[in-house]
N, C-alpha and C. Protein backbone atom coordinates (compact mmCIF):
# COMPACT_ATOMS: atom_id res chain seq x y z
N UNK A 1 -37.99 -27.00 -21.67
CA UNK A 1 -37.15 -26.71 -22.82
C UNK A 1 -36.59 -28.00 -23.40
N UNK A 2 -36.35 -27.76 -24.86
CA UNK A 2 -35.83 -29.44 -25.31
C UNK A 2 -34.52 -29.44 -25.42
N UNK A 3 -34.10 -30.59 -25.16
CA UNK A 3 -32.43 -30.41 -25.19
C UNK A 3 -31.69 -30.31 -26.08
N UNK A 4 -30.38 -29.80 -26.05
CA UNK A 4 -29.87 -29.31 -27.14
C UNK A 4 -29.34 -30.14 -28.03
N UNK A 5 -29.41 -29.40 -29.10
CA UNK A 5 -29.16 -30.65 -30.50
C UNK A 5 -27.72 -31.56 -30.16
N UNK A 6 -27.85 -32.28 -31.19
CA UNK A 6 -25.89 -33.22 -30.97
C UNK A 6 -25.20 -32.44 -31.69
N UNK A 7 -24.08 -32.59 -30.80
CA UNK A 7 -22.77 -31.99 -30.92
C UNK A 7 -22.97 -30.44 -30.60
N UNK A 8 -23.84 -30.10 -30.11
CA UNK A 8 -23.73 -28.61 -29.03
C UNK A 8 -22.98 -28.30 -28.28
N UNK A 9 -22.18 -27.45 -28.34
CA UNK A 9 -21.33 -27.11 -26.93
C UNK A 9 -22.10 -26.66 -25.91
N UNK A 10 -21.32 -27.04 -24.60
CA UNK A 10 -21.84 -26.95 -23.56
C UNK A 10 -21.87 -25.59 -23.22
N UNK A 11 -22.56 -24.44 -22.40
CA UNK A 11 -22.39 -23.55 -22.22
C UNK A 11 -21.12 -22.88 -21.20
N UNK A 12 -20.75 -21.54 -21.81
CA UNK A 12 -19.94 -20.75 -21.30
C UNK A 12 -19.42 -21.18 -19.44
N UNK A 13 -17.99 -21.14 -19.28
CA UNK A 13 -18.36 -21.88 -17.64
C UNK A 13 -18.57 -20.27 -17.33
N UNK A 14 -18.65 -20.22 -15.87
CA UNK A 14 -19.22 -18.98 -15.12
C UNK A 14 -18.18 -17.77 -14.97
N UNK A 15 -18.97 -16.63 -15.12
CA UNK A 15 -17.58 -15.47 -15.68
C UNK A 15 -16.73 -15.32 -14.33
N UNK A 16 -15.20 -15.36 -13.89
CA UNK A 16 -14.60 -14.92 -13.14
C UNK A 16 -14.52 -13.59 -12.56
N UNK A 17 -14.91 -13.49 -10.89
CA UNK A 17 -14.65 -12.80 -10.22
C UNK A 17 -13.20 -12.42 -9.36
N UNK A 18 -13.05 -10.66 -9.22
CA UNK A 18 -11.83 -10.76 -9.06
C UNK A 18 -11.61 -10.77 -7.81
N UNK A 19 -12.48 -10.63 -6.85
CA UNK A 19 -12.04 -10.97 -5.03
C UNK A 19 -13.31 -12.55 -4.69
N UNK A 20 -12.99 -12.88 -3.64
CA UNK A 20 -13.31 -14.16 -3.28
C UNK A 20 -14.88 -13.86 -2.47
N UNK A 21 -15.73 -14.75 -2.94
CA UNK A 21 -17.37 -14.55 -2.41
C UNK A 21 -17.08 -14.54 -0.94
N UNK A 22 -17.89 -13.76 -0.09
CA UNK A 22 -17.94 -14.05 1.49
C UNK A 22 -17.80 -15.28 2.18
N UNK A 23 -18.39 -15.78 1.37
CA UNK A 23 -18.86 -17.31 1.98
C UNK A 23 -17.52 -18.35 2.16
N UNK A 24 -16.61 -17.38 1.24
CA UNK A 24 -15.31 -18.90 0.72
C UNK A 24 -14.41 -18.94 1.78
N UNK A 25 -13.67 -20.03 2.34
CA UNK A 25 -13.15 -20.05 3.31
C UNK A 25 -11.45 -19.60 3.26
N UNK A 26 -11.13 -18.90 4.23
CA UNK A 26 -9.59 -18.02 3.98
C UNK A 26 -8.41 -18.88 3.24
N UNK A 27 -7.94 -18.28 2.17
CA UNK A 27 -7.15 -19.15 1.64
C UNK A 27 -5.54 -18.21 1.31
N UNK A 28 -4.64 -18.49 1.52
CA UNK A 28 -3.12 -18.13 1.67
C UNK A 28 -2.52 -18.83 1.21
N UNK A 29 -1.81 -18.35 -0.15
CA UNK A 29 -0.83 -18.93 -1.08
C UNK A 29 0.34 -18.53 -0.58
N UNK A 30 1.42 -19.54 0.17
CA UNK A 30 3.01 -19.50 0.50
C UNK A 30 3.71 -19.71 -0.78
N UNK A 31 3.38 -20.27 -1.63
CA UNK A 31 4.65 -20.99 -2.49
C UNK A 31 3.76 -21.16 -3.64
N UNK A 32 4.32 -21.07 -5.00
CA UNK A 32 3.86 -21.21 -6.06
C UNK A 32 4.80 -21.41 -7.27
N UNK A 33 4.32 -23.07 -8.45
CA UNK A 33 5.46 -22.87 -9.15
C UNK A 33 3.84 -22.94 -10.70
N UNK A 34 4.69 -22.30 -11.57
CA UNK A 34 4.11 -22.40 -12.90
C UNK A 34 4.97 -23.09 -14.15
N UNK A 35 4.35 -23.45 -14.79
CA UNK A 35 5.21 -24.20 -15.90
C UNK A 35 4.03 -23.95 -17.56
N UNK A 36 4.52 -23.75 -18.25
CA UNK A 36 3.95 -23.98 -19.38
C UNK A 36 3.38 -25.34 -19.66
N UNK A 37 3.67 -26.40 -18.83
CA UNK A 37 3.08 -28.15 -18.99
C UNK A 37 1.89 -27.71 -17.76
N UNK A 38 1.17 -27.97 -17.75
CA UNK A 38 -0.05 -27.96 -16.75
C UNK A 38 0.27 -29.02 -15.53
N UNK A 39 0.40 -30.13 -16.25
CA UNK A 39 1.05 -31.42 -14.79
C UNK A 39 2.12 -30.70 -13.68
N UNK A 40 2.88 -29.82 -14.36
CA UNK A 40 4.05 -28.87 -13.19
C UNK A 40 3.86 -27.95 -12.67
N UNK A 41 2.33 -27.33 -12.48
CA UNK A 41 1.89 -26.17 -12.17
C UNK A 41 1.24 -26.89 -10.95
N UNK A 42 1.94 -25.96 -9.47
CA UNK A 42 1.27 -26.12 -7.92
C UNK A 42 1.23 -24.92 -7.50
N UNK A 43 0.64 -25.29 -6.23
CA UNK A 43 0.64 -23.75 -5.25
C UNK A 43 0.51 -24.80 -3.96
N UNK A 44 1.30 -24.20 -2.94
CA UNK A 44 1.25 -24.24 -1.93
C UNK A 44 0.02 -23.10 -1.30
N UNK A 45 -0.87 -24.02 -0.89
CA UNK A 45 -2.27 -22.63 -0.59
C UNK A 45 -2.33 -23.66 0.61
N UNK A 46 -2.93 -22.67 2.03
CA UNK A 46 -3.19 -23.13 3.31
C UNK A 46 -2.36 -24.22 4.16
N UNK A 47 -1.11 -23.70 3.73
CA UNK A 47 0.13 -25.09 3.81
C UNK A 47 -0.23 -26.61 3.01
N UNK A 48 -0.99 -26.63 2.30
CA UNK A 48 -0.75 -27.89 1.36
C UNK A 48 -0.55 -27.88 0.30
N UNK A 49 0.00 -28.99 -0.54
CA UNK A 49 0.09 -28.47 -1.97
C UNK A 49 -0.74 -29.02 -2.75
N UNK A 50 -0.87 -27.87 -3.73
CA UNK A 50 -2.52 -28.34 -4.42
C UNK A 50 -2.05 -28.14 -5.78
N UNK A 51 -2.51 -29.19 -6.70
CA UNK A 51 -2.20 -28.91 -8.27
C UNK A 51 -3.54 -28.48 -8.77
N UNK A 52 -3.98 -27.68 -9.98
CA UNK A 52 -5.05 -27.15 -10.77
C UNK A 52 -6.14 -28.66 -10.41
N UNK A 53 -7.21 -28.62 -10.31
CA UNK A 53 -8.65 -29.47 -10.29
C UNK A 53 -8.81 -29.98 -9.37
N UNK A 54 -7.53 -29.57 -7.94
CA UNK A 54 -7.61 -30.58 -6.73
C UNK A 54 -8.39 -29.17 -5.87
N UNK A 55 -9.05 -30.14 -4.99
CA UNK A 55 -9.82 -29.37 -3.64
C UNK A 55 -8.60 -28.77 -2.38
N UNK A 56 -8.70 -27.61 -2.14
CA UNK A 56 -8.14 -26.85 -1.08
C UNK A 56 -8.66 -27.02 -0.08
N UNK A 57 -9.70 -26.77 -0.22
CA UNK A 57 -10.81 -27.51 0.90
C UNK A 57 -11.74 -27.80 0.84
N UNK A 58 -12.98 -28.82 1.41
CA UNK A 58 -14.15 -28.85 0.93
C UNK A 58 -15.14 -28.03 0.58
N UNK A 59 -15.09 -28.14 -0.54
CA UNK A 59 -16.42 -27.03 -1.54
C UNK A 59 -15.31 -25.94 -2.43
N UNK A 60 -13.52 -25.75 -2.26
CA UNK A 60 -12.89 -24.85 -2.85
C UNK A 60 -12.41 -25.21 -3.43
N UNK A 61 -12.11 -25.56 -5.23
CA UNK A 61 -11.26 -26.10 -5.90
C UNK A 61 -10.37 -25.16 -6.58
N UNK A 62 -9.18 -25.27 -6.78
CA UNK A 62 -8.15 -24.89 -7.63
C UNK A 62 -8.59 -25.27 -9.12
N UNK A 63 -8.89 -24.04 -9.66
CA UNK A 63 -9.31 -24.18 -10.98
C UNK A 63 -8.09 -24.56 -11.83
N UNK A 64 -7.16 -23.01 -12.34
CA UNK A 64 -6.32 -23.23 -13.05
C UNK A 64 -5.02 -21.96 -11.77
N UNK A 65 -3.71 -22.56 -12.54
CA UNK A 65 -2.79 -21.28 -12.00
C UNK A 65 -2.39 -20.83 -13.33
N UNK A 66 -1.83 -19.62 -13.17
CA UNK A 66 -1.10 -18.75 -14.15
C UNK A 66 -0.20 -18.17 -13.52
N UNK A 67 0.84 -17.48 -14.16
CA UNK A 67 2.16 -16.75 -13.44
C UNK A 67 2.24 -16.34 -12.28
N UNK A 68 1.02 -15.30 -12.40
CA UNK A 68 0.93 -14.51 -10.68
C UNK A 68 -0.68 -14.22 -10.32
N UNK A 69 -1.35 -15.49 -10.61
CA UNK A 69 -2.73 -16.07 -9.99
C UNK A 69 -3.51 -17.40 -10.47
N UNK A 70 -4.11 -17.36 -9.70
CA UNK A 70 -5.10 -18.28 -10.00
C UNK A 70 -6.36 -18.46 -10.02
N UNK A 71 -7.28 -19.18 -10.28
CA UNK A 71 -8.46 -19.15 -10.66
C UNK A 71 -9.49 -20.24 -9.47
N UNK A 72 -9.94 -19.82 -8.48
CA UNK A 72 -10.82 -20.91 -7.54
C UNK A 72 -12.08 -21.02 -7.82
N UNK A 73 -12.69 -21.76 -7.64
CA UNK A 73 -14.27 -22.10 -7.13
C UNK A 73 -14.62 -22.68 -6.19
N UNK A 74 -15.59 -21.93 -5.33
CA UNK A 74 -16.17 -22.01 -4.27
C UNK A 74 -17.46 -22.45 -4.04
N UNK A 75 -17.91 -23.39 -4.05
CA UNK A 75 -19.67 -23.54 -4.76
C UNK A 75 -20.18 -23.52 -5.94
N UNK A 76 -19.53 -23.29 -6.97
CA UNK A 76 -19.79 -22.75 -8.79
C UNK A 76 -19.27 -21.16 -8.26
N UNK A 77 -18.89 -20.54 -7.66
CA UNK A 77 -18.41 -19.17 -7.65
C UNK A 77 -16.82 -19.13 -8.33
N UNK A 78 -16.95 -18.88 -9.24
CA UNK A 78 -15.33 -18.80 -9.29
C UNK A 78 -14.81 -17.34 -9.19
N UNK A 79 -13.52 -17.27 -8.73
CA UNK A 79 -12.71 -15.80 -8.48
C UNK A 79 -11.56 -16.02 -8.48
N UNK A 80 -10.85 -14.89 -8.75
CA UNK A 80 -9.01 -14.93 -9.26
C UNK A 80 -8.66 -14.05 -8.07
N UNK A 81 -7.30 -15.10 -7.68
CA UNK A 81 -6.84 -14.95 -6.53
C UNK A 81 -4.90 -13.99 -7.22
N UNK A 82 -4.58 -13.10 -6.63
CA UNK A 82 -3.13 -12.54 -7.05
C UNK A 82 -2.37 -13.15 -6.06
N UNK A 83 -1.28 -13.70 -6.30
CA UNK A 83 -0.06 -13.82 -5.44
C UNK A 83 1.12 -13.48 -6.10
């Protein structure tokens, strides 16, 4: 296939799932703060604290948080977590 013209957007990221793939490793949110600024948004997940784009653990990233969840990926799997 030929590549896409300039200035193409990149495609759609991958649609969110609402429980976590088998494969992903156990994850437990203690503490969570949200802010309308993105830089002030954490979660305390697996006793550490993790801000949105940082790794929870290897291969699990903290996508985004919102009020009362958040968004992980596990391999390119992403799924929304409730706390």
């Amino acid at each position: 296939t030929p590549p896409p013209p300039a200035g193409a957007t990149a495609a759609p990221s991958a649609p969110v799932a609402s429980g976590a793939p088998a494969s992903a490793p156990p994850v437990k949110v203690t503490g969570a703060t949200y802010s309308d600024n993105p830089a002030h948004r954490m979660l305390i997940v697996n006793g550490k604290i993790v801000m949105e784009g940082q790794q929870i653990e290897p291969g699990l990233t903290l996508e985004v948080i919102t009020p009362h969840s958040a968004v992980l990926n596990h391999q390119g799997s992403r799924f929304n977590i409730n706390y």
